[in-house]
Protein backbone atom coordinates (compact mmCIF):
# COMPACT_ATOMS: atom_id res chain seq x y z
CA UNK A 1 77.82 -106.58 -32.96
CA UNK A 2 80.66 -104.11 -32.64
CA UNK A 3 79.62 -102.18 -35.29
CA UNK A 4 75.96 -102.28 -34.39
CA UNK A 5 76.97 -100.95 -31.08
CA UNK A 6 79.30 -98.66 -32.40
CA UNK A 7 76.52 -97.60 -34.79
CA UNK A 8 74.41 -96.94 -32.09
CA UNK A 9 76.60 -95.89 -28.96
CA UNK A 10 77.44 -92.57 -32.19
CA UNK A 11 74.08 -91.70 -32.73
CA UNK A 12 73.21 -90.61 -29.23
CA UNK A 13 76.42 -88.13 -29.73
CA UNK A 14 74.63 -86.37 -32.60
CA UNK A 15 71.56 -85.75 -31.24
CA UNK A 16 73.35 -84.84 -28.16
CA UNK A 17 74.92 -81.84 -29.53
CA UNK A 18 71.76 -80.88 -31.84
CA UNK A 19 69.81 -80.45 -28.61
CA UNK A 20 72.46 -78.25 -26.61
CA UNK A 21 72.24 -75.94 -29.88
CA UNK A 22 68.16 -75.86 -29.56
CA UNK A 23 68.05 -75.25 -25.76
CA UNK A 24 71.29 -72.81 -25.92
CA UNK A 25 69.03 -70.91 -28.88
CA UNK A 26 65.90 -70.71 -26.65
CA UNK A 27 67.33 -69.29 -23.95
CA UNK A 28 69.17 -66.45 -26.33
CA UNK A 29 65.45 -66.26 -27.83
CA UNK A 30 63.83 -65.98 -24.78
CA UNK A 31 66.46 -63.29 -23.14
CA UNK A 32 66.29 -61.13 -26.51
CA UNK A 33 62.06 -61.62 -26.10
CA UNK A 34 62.00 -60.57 -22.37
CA UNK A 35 64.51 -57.50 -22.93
CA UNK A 36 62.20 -56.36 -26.02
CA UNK A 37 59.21 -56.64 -23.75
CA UNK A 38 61.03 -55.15 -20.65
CA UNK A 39 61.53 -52.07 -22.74
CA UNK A 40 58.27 -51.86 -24.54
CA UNK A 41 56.61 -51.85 -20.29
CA UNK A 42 58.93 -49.64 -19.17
CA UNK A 43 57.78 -47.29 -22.24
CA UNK A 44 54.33 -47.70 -21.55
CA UNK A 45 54.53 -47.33 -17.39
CA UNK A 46 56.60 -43.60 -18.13
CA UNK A 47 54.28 -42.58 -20.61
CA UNK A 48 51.06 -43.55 -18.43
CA UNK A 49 52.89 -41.86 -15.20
CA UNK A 50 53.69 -38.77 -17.54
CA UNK A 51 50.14 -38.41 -18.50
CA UNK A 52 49.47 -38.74 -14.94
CA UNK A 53 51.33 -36.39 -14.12
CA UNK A 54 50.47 -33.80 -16.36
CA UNK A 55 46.81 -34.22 -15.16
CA UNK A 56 48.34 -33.63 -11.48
CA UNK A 57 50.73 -30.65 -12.88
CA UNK A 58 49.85 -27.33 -10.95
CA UNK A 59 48.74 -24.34 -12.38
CA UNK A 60 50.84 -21.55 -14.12
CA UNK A 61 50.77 -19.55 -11.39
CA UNK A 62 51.14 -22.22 -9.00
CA UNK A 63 54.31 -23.14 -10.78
CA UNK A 64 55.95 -19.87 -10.81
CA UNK A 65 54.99 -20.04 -6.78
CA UNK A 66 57.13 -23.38 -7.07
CA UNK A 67 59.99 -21.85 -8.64
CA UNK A 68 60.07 -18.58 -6.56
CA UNK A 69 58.68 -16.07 -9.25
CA UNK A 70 57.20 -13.47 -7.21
CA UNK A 71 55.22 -11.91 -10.66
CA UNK A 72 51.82 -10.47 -10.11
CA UNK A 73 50.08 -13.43 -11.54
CA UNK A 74 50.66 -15.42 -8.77
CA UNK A 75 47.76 -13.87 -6.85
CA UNK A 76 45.67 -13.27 -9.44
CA UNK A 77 43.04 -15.67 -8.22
CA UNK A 78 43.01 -15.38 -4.72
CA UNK A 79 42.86 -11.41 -5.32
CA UNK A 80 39.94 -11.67 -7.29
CA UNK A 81 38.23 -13.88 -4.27
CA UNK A 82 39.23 -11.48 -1.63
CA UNK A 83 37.85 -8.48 -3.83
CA UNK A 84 34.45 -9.73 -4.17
CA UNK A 85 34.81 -10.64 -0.54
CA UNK A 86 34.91 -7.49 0.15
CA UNK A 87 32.47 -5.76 -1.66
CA UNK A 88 29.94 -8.35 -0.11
CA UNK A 89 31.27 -7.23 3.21
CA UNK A 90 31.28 -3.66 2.18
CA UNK A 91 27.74 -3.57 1.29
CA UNK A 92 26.61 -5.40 4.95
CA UNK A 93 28.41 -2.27 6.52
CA UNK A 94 26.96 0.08 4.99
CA UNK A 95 22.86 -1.22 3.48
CA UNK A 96 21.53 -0.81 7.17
CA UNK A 97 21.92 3.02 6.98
CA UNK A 98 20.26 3.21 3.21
CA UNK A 99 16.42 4.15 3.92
CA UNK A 100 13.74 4.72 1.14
CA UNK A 101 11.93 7.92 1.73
CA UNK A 102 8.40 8.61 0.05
CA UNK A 103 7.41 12.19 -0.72
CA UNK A 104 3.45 12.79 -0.29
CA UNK A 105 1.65 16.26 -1.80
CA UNK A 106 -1.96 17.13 -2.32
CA UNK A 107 -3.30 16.22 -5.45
CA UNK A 108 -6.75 16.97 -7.01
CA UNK A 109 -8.46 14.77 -9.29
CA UNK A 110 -11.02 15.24 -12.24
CA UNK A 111 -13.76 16.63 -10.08
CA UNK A 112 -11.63 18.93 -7.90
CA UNK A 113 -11.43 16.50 -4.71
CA UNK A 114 -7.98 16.94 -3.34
CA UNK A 115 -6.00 13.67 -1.38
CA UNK A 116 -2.87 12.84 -0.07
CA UNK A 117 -0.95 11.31 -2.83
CA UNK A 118 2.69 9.54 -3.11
CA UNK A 119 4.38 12.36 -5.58
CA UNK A 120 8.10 10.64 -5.32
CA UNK A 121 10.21 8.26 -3.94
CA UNK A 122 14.10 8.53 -3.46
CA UNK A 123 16.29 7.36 -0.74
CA UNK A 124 18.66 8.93 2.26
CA UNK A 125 21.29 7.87 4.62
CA UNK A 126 21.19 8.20 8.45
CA UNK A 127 23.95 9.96 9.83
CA UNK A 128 22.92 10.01 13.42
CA UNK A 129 21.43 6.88 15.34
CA UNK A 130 18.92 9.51 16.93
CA UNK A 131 16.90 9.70 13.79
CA UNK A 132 18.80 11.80 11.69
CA UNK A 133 18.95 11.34 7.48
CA UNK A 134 20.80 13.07 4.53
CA UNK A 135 19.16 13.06 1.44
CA UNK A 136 18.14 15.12 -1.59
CA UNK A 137 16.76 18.71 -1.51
CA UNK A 138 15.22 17.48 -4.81
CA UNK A 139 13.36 14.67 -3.14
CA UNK A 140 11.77 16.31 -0.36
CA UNK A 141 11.25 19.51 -2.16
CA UNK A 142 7.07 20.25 -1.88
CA UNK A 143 6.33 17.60 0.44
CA UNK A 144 3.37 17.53 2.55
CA UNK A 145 4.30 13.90 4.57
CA UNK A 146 7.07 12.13 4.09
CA UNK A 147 7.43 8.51 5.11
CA UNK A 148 10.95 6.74 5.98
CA UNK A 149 10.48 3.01 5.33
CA UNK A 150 13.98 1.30 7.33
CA UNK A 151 15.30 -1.45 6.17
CA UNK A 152 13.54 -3.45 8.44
CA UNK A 153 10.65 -2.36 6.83
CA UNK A 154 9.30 -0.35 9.43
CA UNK A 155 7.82 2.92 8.29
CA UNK A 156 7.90 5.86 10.17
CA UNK A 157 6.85 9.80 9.22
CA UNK A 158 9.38 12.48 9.18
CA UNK A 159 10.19 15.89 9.44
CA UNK A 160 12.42 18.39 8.27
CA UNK A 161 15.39 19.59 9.27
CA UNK A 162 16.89 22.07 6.96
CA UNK A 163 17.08 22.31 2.98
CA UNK A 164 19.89 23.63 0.61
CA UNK A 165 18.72 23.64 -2.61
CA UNK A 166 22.24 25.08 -3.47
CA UNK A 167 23.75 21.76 -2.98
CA UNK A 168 20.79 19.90 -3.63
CA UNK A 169 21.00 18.86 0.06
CA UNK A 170 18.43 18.43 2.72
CA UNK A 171 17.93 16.56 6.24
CA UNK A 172 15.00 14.85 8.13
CA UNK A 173 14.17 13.32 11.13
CA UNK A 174 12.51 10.05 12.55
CA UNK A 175 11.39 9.98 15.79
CA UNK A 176 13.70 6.85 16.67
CA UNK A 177 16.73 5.91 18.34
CA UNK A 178 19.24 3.21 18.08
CA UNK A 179 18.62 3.29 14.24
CA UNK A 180 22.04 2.25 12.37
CA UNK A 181 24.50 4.93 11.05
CA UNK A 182 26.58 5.28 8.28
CA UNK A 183 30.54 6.18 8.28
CA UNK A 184 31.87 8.79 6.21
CA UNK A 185 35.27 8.97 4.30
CA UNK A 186 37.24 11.84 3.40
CA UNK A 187 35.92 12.49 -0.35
CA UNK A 188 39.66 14.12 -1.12
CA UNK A 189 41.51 11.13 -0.74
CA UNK A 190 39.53 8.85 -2.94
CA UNK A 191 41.76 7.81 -5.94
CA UNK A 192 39.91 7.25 -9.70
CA UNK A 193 39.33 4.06 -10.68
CA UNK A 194 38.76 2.79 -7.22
CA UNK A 195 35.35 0.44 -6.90
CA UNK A 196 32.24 2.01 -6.11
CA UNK A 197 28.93 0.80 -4.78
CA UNK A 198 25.70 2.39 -4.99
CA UNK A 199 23.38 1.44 -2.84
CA UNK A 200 19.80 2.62 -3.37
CA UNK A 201 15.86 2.52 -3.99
CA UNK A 202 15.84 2.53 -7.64
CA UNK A 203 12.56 2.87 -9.23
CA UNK A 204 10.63 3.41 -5.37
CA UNK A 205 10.43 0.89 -2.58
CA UNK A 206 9.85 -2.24 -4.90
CA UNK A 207 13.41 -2.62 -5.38
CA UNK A 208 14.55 -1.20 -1.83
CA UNK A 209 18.40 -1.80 -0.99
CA UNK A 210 19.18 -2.53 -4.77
CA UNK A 211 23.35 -2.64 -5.03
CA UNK A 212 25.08 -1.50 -8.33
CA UNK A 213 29.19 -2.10 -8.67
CA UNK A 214 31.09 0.64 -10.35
CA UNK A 215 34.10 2.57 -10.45
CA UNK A 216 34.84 6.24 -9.20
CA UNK A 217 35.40 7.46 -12.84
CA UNK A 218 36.00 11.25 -11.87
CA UNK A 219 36.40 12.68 -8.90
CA UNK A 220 35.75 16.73 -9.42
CA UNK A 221 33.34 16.58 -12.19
CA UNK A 222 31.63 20.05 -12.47
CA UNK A 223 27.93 20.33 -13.81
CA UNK A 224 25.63 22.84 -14.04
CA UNK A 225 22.02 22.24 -13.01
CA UNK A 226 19.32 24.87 -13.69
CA UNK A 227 21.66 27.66 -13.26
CA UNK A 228 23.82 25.90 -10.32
CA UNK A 229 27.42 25.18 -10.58
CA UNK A 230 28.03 21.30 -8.63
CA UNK A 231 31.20 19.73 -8.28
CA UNK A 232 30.19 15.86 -8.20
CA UNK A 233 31.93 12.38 -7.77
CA UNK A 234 31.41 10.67 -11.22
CA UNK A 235 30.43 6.61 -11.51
CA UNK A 236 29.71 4.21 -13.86
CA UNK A 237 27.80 2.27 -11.26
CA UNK A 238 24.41 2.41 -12.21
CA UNK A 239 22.29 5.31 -10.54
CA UNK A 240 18.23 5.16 -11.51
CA UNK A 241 14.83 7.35 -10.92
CA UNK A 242 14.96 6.62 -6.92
CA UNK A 243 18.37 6.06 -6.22
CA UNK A 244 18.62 9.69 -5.00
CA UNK A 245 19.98 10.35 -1.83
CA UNK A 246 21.29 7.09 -1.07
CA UNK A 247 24.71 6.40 -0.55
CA UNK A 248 27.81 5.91 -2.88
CA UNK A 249 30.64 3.86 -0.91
CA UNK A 250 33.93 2.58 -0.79
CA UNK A 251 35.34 -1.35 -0.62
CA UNK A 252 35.51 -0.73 2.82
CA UNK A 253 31.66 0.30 3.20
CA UNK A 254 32.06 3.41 4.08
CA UNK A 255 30.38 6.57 2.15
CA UNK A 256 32.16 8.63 0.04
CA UNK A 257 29.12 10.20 -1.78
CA UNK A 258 25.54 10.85 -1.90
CA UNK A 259 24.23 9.74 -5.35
CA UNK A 260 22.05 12.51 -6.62
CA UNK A 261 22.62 12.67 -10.72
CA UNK A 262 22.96 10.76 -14.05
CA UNK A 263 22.86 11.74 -17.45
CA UNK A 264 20.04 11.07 -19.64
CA UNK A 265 20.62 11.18 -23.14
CA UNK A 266 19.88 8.45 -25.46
CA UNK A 267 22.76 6.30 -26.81
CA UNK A 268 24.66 7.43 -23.07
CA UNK A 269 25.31 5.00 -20.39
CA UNK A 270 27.36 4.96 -17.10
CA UNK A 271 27.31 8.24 -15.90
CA UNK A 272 26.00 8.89 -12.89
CA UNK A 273 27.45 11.57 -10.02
CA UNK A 274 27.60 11.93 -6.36
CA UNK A 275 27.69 14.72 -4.03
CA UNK A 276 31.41 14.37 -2.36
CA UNK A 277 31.24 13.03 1.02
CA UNK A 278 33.17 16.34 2.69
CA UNK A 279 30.85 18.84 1.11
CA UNK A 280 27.84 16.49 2.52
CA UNK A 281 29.17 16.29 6.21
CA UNK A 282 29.76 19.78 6.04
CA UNK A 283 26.17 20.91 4.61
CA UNK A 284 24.42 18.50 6.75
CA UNK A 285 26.31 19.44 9.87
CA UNK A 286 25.10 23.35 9.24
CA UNK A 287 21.67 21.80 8.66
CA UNK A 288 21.51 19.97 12.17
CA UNK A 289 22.87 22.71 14.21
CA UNK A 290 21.25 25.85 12.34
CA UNK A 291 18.35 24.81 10.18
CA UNK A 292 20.25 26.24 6.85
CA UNK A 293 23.59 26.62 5.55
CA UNK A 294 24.75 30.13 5.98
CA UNK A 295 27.12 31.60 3.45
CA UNK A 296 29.52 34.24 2.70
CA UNK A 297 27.52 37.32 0.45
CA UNK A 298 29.05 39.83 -1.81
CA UNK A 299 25.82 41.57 -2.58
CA UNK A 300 25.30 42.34 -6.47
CA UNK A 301 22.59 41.16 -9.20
CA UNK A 302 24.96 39.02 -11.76
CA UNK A 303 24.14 38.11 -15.41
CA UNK A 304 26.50 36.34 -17.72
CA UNK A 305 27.92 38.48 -20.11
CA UNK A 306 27.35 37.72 -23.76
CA UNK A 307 29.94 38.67 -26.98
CA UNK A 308 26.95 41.39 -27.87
CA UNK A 309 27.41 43.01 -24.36
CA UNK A 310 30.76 42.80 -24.59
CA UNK A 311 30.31 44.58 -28.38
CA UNK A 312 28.49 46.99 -27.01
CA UNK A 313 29.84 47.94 -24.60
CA UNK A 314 33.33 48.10 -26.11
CA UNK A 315 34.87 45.73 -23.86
CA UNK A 316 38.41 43.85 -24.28
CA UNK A 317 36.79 41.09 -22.95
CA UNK A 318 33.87 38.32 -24.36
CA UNK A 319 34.12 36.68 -20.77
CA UNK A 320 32.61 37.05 -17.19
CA UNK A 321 29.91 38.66 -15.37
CA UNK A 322 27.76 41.61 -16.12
CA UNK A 323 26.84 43.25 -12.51
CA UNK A 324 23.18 44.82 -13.80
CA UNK A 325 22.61 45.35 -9.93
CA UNK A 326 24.63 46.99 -6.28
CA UNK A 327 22.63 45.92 -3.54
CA UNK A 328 22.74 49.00 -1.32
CA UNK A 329 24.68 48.71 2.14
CA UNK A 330 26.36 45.20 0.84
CA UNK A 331 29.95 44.85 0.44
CA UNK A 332 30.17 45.31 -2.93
CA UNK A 333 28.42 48.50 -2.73
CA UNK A 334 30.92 49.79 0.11
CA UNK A 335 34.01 48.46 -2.27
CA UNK A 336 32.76 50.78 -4.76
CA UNK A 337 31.80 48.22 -7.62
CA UNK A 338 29.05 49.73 -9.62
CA UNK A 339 26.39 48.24 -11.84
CA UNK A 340 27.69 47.46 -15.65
CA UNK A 341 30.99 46.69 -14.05
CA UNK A 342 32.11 43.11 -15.34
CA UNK A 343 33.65 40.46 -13.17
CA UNK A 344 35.85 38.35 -14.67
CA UNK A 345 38.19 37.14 -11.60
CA UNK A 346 37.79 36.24 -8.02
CA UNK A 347 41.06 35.95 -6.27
CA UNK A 348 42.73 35.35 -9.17
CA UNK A 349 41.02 33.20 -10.76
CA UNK A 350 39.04 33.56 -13.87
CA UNK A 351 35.30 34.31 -13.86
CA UNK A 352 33.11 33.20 -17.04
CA UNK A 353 29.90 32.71 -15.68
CA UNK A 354 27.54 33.06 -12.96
CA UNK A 355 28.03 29.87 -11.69
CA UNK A 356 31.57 29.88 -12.10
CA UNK A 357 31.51 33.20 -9.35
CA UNK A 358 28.82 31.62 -6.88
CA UNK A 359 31.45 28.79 -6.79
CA UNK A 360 33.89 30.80 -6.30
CA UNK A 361 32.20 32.94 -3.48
CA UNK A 362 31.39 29.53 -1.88
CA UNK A 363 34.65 28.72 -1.21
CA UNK A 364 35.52 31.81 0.99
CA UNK A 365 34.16 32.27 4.80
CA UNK A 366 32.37 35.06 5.94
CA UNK A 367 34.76 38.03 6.56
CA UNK A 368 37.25 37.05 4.16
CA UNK A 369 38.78 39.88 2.06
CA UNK A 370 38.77 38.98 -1.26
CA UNK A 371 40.47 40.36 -4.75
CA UNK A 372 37.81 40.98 -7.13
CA UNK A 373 39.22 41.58 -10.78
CA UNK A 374 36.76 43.78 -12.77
CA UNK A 375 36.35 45.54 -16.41
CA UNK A 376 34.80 49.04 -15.89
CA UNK A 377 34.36 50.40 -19.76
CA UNK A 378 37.48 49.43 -21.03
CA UNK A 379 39.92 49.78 -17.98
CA UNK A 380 40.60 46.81 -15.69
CA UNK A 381 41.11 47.02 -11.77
CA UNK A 382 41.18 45.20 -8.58
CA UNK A 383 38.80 46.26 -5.72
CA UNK A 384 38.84 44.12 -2.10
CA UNK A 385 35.62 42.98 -0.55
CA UNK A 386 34.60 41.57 2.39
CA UNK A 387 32.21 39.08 2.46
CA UNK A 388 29.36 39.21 4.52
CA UNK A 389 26.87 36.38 5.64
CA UNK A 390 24.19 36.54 3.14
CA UNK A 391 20.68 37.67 5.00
């Protein structure tokens, strides 16, 4: 019996100690399980909250606002709002004063019956709210009745004021008040590569008001036009058959220009011209108050010269302006210029063409004394003139 219970009260001890070693085991088990799984969560929660985050991450130049980089490219995209802000805004100030005008002349058909027929379209500006519009000498010139359709769409007939085909330049009337005006800038300040908006009639009423975005690509661009020297505002905003006369402005809606030009030459695109702002206020204002524009006169008959004149002649010179005529009692003729004299300066400044003196002649007031550099056979003097309002 004693060994029986001795047999049995030792087997209880082994297991005993067997189990201890199991449980002890499954709790290491169980601790080195939960760690490895601890880790692997915490792995996957940082890598979800990073991709979170990066879809949350601001903008490049929303971080440099973060850091403090004051760079350009911060307000790159708020600029870019604001700018086409205020174009729209630009073009509200300023598409109230944009009228179309339509040019009407007598026309005969096939069996010699003569009517009243629409011979142009182009488009003008009102500069006073009493009825008064700049446009184009070009698209009045030859008109029998022309027609101001507002932007309301009211029509109303017109007359007018006072033409300078010079400038290509002319102003009409309506017989209404209250009309809205357009503001002028100072064309000398305006800086190249600033935005431009033309604003316009292109192609007749049908497309009335049409808006074209540019920039102010030159601002003294000088062109001659059937024998006329003009200094124009060049664009690349595009300027079409009807968009003459109406008005070239600034971001701030204000016009700087009356569109009046383009080129037209196959394979060429985007260059269009406006009649500065300061030369229109001026014409316009001489066209209100005295019917014309009255300018300075010198008084002679001018030609351009040409190398064979210049051969024959025997002149030093293959530049200026052959005087073939002295008007008698003009300036020039009490100066003592002659004819076959050749001008080739004005006030010190060289003379090539004709154009090149009416410009120059322009830019003086009546009773101005000016230096007049000529070639007379093959000696070159000075003589002083003073310019006289042309009759």
């Amino acid at each position: 019996m004693q060994n029986f219970y001795d047999d049995f009260s030792e087997k209880p001890k082994r297991p005993s100690y067997f189990w201890k070693g199991v449980i002890v085991g499954g709790v290491i088990i169980g601790l080195l399980l939960a760690a490895v799984f601890s880790c692997l969560y915490i792995s996957i929660t940082r890598s979800q909250e990073k991709n979170d985050d990066s879809q949350l991450n601001p903008l490049p130049w929303e971080e440099k606002r973060d850091n403090g980089d004051e760079s350009k490219d911060i307000e790159i995209i708020p600029e870019i709002g604001q700018y086409f802000l205020a174009v729209v805004n630009a073009v509200d100030r300023a598409t109230p004063a944009v009228v179309g005008i339509s040019n009407f002349g007598i026309v005969s058909d096939f069996w010699g019956q003569s009517r009243l027929q629409e011979r142009a379209a182009g488009s003008g500006v009102i500069i006073r709210e009493d009825g008064y519009i700049v446009t184009n000498y070009h698209v009045i010139e030859n008109a029998r009745e022309l027609i101001v359709t507002l932007g309301s769409g009211e029509e109303l007939p017109a007359a007018i004021i006072g033409a300078d085909p010079p400038t290509d330049l002319a102003v009409i009337k309506v017989d209404k008040r209250g009309i809205p005006t357009a503001e002028f800038a100072n064309s000398d300040t305006i800086r190249v590569g600033e935005p431009a908006i033309a604003i316009g009639n292109p192609l007749g009423l049908d497309f009335q008001q049409s808006v074209t975005l540019g920039v102010v690509s030159a601002r003294e661009r000088s062109i001659t036009i059937q024998g006329q020297k003009f200094n124009f505002i060049q664009t690349d905003a595009a300027i079409n058959d009807g968009n003459s006369g109406g008005a070239l402005v600034n971001i701030h809606g204000k016009v700087i220009g009356i569109n009046t030009a383009k080129i037209k030459i196959p394979g060429v695109e985007g260059m269009g011209f406006a009649i500065p702002s300061n030369t229109v206020m001026q014409i316009a204002s001489d066209l209100v108050d005295k019917g014309r524009v009255i300018r300075p006169w010198m008084g002679v008959s001018p030609r351009t010269l040409t190398r064979l004149d210049a051969e024959r002649m025997g002149l030093d010179v293959d530049y200026g302006v052959l005087v073939t005529e002295v008007v008698a009692g003009s300036p020039a003729e009490r100066a003592g210029m002659q004819p076959m004299d050749v001008i080739v300066s004005i006030g010190g400044n060289k003379i090539a063409d004709v154009s090149e003196l009416q410009h120059e002649i322009y830019q003086f007031n009546i009773g101005d004394t000016i230096q007049v550099g000529i070639f007379r056979e093959r000696e070159k003097i000075v003589i002083e003139v003073t310019l006289e309002k042309l009759p």
